[in-house]
Each structure stands twice: as C-alpha cells, then as structure tokens.
N, C-alpha and C. Protein backbone atom coordinates (compact mmCIF):
# COMPACT_ATOMS: atom_id res chain seq x y z
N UNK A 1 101.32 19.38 152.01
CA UNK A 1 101.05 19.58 150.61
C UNK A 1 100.04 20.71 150.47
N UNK A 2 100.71 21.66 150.07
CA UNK A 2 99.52 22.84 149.65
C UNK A 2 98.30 22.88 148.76
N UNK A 3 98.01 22.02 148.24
CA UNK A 3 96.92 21.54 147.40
C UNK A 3 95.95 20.72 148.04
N UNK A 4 96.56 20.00 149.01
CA UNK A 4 95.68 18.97 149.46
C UNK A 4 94.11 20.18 150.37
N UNK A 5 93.05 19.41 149.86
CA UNK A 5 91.61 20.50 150.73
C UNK A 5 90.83 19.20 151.71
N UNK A 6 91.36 19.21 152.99
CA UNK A 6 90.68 18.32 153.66
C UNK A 6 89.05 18.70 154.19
N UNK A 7 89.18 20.12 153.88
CA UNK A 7 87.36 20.60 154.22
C UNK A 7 86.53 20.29 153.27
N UNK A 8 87.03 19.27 152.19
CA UNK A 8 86.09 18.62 151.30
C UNK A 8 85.43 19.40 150.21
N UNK A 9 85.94 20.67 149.92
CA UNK A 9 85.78 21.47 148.79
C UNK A 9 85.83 21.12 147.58
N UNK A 10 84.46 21.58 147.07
CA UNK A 10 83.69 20.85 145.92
C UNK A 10 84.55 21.85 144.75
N UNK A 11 85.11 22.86 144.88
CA UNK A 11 85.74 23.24 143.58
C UNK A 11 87.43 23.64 144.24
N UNK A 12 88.31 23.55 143.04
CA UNK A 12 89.54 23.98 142.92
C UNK A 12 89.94 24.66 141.77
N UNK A 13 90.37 26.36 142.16
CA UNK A 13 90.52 27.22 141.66
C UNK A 13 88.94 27.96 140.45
N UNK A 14 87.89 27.45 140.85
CA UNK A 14 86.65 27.55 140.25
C UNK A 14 86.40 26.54 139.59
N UNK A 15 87.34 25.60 139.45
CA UNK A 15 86.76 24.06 138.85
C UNK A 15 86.37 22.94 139.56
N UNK A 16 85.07 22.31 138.81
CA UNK A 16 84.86 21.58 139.99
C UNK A 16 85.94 20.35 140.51
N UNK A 17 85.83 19.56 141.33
CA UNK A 17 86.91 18.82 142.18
C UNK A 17 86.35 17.38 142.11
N UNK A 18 86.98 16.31 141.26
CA UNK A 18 85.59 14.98 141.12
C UNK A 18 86.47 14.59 143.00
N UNK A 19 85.69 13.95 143.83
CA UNK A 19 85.69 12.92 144.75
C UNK A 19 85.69 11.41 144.72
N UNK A 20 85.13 11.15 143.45
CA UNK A 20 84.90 9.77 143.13
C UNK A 20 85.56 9.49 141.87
N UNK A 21 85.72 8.71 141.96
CA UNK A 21 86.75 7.76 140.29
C UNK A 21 85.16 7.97 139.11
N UNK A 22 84.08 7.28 139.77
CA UNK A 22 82.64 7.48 138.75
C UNK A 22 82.79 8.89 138.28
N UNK A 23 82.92 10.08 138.91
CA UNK A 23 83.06 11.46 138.70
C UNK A 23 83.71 12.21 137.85
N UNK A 24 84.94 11.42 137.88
CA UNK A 24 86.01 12.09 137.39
C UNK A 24 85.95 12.16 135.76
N UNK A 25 86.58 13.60 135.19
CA UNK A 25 86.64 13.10 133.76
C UNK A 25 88.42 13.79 133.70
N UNK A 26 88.59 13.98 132.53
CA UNK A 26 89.83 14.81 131.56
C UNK A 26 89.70 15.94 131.51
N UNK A 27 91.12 16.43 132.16
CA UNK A 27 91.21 17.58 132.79
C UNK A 27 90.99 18.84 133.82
N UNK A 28 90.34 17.74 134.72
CA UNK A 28 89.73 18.12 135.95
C UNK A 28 90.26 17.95 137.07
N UNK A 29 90.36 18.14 138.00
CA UNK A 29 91.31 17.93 139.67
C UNK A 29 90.49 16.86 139.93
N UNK A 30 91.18 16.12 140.40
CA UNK A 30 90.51 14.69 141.30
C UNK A 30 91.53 14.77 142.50
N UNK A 31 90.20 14.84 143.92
CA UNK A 31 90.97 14.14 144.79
C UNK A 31 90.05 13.04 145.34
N UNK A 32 90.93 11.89 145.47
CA UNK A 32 90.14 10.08 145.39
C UNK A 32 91.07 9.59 146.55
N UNK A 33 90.17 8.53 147.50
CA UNK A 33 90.73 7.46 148.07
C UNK A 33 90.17 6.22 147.78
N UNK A 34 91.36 5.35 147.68
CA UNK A 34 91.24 4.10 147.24
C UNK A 34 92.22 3.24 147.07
N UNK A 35 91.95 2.26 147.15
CA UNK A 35 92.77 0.85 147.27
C UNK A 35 93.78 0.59 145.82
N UNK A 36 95.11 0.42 145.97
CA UNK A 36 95.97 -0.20 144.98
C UNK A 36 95.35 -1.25 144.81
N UNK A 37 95.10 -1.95 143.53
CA UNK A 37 94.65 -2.85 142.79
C UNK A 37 95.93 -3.80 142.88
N UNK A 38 96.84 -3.20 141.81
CA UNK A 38 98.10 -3.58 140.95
C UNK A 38 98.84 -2.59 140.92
N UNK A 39 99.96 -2.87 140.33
CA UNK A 39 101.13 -2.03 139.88
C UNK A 39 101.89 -3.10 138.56
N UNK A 40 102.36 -2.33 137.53
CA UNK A 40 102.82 -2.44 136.83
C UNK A 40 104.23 -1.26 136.07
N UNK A 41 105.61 -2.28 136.23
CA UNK A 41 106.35 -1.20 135.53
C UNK A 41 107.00 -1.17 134.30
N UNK A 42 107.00 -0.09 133.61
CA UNK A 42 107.08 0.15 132.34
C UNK A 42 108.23 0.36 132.26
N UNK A 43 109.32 -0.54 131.05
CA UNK A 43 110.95 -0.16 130.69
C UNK A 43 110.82 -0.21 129.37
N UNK A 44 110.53 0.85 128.83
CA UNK A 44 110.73 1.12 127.69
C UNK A 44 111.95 2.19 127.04
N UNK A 45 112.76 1.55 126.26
CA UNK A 45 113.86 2.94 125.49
C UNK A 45 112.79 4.00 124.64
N UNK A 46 113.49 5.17 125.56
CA UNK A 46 113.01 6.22 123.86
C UNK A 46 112.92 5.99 123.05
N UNK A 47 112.58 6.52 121.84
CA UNK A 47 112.83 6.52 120.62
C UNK A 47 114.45 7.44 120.41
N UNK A 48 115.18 6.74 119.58
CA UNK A 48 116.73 8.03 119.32
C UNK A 48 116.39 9.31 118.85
N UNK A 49 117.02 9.75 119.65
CA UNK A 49 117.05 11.49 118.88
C UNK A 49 116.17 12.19 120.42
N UNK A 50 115.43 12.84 119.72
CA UNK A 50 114.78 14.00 120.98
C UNK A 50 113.59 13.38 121.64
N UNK A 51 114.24 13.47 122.69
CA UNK A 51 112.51 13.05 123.85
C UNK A 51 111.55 14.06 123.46
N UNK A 52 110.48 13.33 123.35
CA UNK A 52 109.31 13.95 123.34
C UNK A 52 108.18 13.64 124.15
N UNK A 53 107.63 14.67 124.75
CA UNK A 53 106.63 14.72 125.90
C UNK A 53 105.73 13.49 125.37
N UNK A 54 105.20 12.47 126.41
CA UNK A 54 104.52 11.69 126.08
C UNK A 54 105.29 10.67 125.63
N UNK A 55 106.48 10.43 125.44
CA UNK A 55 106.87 9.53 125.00
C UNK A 55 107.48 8.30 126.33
N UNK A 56 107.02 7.48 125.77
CA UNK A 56 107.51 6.45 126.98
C UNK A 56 108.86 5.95 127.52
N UNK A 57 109.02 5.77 128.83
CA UNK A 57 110.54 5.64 129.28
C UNK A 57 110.09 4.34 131.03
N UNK A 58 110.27 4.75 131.43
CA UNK A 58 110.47 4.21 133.01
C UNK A 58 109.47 4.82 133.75
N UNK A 59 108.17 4.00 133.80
CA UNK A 59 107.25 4.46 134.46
C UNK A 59 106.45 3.49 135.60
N UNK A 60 106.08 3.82 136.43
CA UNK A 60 105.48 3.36 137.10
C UNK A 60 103.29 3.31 137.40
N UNK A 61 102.65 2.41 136.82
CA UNK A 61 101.60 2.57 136.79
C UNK A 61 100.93 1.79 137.90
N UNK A 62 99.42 2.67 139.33
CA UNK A 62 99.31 1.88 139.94
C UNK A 62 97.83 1.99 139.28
N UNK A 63 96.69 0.85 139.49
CA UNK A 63 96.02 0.83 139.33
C UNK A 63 95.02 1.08 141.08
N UNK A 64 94.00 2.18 141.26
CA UNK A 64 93.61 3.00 142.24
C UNK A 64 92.04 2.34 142.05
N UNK A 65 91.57 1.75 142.88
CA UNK A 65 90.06 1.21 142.92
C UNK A 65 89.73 2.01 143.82
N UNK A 66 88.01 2.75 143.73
CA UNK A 66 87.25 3.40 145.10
C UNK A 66 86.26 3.41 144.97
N UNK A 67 85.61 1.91 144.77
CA UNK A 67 84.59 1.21 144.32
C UNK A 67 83.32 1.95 143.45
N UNK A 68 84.00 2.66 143.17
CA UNK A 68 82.97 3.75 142.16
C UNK A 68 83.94 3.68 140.79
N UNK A 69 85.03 2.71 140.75
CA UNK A 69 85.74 2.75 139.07
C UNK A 69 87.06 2.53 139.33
N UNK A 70 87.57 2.53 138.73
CA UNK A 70 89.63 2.49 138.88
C UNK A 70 89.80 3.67 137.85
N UNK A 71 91.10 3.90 138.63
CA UNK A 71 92.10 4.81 137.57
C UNK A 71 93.21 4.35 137.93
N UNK A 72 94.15 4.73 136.92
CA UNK A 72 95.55 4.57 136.88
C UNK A 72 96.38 5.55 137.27
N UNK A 73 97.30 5.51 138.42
CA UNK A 73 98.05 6.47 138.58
C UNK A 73 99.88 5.89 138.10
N UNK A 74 100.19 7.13 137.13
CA UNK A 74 101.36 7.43 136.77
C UNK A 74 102.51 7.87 137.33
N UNK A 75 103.47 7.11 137.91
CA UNK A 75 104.78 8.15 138.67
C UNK A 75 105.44 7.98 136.92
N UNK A 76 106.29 9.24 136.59
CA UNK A 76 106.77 9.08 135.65
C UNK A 76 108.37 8.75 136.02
N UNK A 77 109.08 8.05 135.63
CA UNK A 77 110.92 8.11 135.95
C UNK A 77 110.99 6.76 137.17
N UNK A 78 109.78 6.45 137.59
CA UNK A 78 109.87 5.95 138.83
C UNK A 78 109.79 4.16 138.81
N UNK A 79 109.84 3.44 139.29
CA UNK A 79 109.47 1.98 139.15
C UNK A 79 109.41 1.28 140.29
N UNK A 80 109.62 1.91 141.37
CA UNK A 80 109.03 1.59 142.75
C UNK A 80 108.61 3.10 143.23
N UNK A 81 107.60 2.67 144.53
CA UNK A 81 107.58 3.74 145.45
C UNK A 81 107.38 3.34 146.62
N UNK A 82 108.34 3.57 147.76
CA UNK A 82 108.49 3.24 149.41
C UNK A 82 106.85 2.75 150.02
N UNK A 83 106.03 2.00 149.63
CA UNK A 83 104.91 1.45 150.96
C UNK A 83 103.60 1.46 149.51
N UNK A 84 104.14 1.68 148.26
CA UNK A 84 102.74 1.77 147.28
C UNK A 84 102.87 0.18 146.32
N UNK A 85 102.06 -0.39 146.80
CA UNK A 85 101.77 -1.99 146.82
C UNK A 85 100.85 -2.13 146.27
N UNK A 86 100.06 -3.31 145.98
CA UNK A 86 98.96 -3.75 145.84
C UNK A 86 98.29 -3.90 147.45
N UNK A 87 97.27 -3.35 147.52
CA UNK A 87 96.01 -3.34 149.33
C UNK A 87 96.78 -2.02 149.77
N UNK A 88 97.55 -1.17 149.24
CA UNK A 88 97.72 -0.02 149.96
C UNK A 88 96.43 0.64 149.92
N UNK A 89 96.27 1.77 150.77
CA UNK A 89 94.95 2.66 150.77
C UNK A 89 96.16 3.74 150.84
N UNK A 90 95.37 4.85 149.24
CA UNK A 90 95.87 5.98 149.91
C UNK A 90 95.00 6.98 148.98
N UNK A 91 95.77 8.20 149.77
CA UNK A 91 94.29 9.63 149.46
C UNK A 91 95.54 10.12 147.63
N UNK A 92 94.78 10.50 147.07
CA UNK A 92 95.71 11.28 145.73
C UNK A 92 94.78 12.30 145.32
N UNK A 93 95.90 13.49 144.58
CA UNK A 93 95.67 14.55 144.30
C UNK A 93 95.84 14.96 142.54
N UNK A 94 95.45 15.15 141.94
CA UNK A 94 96.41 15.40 140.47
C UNK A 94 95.15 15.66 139.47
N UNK A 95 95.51 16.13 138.24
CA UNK A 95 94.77 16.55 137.53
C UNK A 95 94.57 15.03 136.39
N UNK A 96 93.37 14.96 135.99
CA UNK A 96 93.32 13.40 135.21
C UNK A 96 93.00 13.64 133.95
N UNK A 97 93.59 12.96 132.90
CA UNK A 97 93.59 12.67 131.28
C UNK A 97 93.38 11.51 131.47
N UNK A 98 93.42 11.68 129.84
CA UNK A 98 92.46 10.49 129.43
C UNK A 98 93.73 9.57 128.23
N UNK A 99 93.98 8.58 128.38
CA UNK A 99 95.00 8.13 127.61
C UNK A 99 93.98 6.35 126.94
N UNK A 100 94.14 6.32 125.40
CA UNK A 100 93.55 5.51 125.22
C UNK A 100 92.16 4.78 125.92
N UNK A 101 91.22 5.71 126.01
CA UNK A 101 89.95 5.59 126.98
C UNK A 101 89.83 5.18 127.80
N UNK A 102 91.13 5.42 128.79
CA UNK A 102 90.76 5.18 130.13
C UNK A 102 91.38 6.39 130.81
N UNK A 103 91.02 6.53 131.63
CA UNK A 103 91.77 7.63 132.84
C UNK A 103 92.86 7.48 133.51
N UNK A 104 93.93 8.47 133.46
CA UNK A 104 95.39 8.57 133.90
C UNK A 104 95.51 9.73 134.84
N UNK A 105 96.36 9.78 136.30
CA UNK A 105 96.40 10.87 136.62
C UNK A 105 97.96 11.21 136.60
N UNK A 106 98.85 12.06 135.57
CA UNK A 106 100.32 11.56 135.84
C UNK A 106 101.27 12.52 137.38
N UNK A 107 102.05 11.46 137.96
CA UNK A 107 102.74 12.13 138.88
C UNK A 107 101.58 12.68 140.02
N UNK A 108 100.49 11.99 140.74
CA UNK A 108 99.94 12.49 141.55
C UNK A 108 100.43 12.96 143.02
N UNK A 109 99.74 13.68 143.40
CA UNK A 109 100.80 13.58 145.08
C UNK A 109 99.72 12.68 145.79
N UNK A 110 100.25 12.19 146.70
CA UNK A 110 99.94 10.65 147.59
C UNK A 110 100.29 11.22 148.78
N UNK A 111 99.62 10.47 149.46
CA UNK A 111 99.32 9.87 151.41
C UNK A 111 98.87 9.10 151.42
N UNK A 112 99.50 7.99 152.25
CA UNK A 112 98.54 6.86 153.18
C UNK A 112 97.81 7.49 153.95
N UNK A 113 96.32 6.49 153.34
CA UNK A 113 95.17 6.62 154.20
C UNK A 113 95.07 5.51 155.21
N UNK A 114 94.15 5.81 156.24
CA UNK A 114 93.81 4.83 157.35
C UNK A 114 93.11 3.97 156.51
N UNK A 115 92.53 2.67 157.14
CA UNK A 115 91.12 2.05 156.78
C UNK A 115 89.62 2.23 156.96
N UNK A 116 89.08 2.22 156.29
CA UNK A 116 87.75 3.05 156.93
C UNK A 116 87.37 1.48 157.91
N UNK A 117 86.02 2.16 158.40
CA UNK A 117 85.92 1.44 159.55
C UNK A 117 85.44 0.17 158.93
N UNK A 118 85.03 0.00 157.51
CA UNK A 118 83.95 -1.34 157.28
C UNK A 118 85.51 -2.26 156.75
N UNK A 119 86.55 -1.58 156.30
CA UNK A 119 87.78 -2.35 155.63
C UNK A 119 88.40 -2.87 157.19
N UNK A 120 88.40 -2.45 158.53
CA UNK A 120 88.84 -2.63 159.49
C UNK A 120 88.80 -4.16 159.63
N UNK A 121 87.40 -4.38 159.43
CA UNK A 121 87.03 -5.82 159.67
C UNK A 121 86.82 -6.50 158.97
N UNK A 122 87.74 -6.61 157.66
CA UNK A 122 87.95 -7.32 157.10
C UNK A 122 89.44 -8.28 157.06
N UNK A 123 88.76 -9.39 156.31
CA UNK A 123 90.40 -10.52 156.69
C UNK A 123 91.35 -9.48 156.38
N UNK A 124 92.13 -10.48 157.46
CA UNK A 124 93.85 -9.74 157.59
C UNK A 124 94.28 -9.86 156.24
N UNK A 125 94.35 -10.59 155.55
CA UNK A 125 94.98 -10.62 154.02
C UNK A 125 94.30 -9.81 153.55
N UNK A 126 93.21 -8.95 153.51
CA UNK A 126 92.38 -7.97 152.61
C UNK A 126 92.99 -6.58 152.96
N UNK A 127 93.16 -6.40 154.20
CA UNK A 127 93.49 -5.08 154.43
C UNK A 127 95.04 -4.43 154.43
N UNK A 128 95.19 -2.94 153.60
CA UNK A 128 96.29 -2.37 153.11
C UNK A 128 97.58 -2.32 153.78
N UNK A 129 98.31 -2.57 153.41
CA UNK A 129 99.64 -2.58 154.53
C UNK A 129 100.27 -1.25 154.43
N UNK A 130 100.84 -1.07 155.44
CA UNK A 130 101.57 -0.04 155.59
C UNK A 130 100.84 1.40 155.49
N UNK A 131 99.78 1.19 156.20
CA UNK A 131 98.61 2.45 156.18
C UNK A 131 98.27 2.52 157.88
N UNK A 132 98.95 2.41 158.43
CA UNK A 132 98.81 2.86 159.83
C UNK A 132 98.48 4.14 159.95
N UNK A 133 98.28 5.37 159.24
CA UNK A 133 98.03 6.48 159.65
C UNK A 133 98.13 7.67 158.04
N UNK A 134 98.01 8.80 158.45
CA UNK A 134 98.23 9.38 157.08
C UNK A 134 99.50 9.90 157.20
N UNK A 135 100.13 9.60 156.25
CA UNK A 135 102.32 10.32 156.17
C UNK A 135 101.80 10.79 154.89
N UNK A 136 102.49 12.47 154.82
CA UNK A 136 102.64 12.77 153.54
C UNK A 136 103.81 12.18 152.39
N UNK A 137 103.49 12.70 151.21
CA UNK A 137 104.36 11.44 150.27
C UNK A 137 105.99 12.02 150.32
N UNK A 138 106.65 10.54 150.49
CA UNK A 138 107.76 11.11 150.35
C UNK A 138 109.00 11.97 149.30
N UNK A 139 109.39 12.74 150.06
CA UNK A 139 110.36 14.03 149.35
C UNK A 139 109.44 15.14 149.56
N UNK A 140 107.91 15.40 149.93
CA UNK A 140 107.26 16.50 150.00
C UNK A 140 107.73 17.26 151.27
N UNK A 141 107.38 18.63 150.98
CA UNK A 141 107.61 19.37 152.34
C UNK A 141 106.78 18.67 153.81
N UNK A 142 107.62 18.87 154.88
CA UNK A 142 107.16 17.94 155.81
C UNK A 142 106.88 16.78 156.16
N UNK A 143 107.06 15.71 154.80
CA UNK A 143 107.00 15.04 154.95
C UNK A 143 108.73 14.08 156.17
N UNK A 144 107.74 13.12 157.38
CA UNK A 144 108.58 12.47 158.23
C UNK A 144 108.92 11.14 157.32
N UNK A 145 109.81 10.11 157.63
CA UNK A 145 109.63 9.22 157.45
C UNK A 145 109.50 8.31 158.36
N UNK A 146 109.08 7.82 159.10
CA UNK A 146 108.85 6.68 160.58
C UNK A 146 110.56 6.00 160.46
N UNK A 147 111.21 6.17 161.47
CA UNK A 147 112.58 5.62 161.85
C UNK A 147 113.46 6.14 161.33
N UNK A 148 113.50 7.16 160.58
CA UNK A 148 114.26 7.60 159.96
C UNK A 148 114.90 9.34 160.59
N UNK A 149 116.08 9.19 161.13
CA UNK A 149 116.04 11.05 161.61
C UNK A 149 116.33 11.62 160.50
N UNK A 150 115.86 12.74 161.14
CA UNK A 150 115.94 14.30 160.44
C UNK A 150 116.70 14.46 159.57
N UNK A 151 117.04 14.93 158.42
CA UNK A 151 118.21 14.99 158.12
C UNK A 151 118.46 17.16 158.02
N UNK A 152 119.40 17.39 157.97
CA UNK A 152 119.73 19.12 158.86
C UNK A 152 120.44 19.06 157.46
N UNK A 153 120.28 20.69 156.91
CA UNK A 153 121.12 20.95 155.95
C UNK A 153 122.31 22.28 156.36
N UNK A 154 122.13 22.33 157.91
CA UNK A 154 122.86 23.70 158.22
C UNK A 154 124.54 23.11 158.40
C-alpha cells in the first residue's frame, strides 16, 4: 500500500497525521491500531430515483478501539470482510469525518496487526484472531492470501 508510512511520520502531504483515535479530528489522515470492538451491517434501500453521495445502502461498520477512543470504520458496498471480527487487531489508514458527532473513517485500507506484547498475555478468549502477522488488505497490490495460489493473468 503506497500510503501506508511505517517510519512513523508525523505529517502526510504537510498535514499533520493523528496516531491516536484521542488525536484524531475531521478531515485529517489517521493512521491507528486497534482492536475491533463490534461490527454492525447496514441494509438499507436507496431512496428511488438518483443515488446520492452519502446516501445509505449496504454498509459495513466496524467499531476500532486504541484505548485512547473508538472510531468507526466504514467499508461502503460491503457486509463482510475475510478475518475483520470482533478481537481482530489491525493497523488502518484513511482520512476521518465526522458523521453525527462521532468519527467515521470511510473505506479505510487495513492490515492485520500482531499483538503487542502486553495483549500476548492475555486470556486466550481476549486476544484477536486471525492476526498472526501483518497481510496487506485484501484485493490490494501484493497483497498474498495464506493457502491460496497465485492467481496469473498471462
């Protein structure tokens, strides 16, 4: 993912970059790790006639804890995603609004994160599944999927 800054760079593109959910405001780059809370999915019909941006359809909302606050992350069109659960840990990227006073980041890009070392030792029921390592999110460039071959377009 070409966006992702693992050297921990405090600004993106001259803006600053929140690290923490406490940090973050509207319209700013956030990159955050933290624990799925919840998930909740949204089936709502359009309204008839013309879609309009913002208007609600088939969404997927996870709720992102990193003990400094929660936010909500938005897949839009989506209502599952392959390993994003409740106790997942993962790293996200995306720019955050503000929807009815709380914070939204829509369509972020995702990786599973490891556990840090203090979540290690915690009960087996506490800690994130399917976070064995960091995989970029799937459909991104490079991204592998574990058991899955290659697929060749030549």
């Amino acid at each position: 993912m070409s966006g992702w800054s693992p050297d921990g760079a405090s600004e993106w593109q001259g803006r600053p970059v929140a690290r923490r959910v406490a940090d973050a405001t509207a319209r700013r780059r956030a990159v955050l790790t933290g624990v799925v809370r919840a998930l909740v999915v949204h089936r709502q019909r359009p309204p008839r006639g013309r879609l309009r941006p913002g208007s609600r359809g088939l969404a997927l909302d996870a709720l992102l804890d990193d003990g400094t606050g929660t936010i909500t992350l938005r897949w839009l069109g989506r209502e599952a995603l392959a390993g994003v659960g409740a106790g997942a840990r993962l790293q996200i990227e995306g720019t955050v609004s503000s929807e009815s006073n709380r914070l939204v980041i829509l369509n972020p890009l995702y990786r599973f994160s490891a556990p840090t070392s203090a979540e290690a030792g915690a009960p087996a029921g506490d800690q994130p599944r399917g976070s064995s390592g960091s995989v970029d999110a799937p459909g991104s460039p490079g991204c592998e999927i574990p058991g899955q071959p290659e697929s060749s377009t030549s």
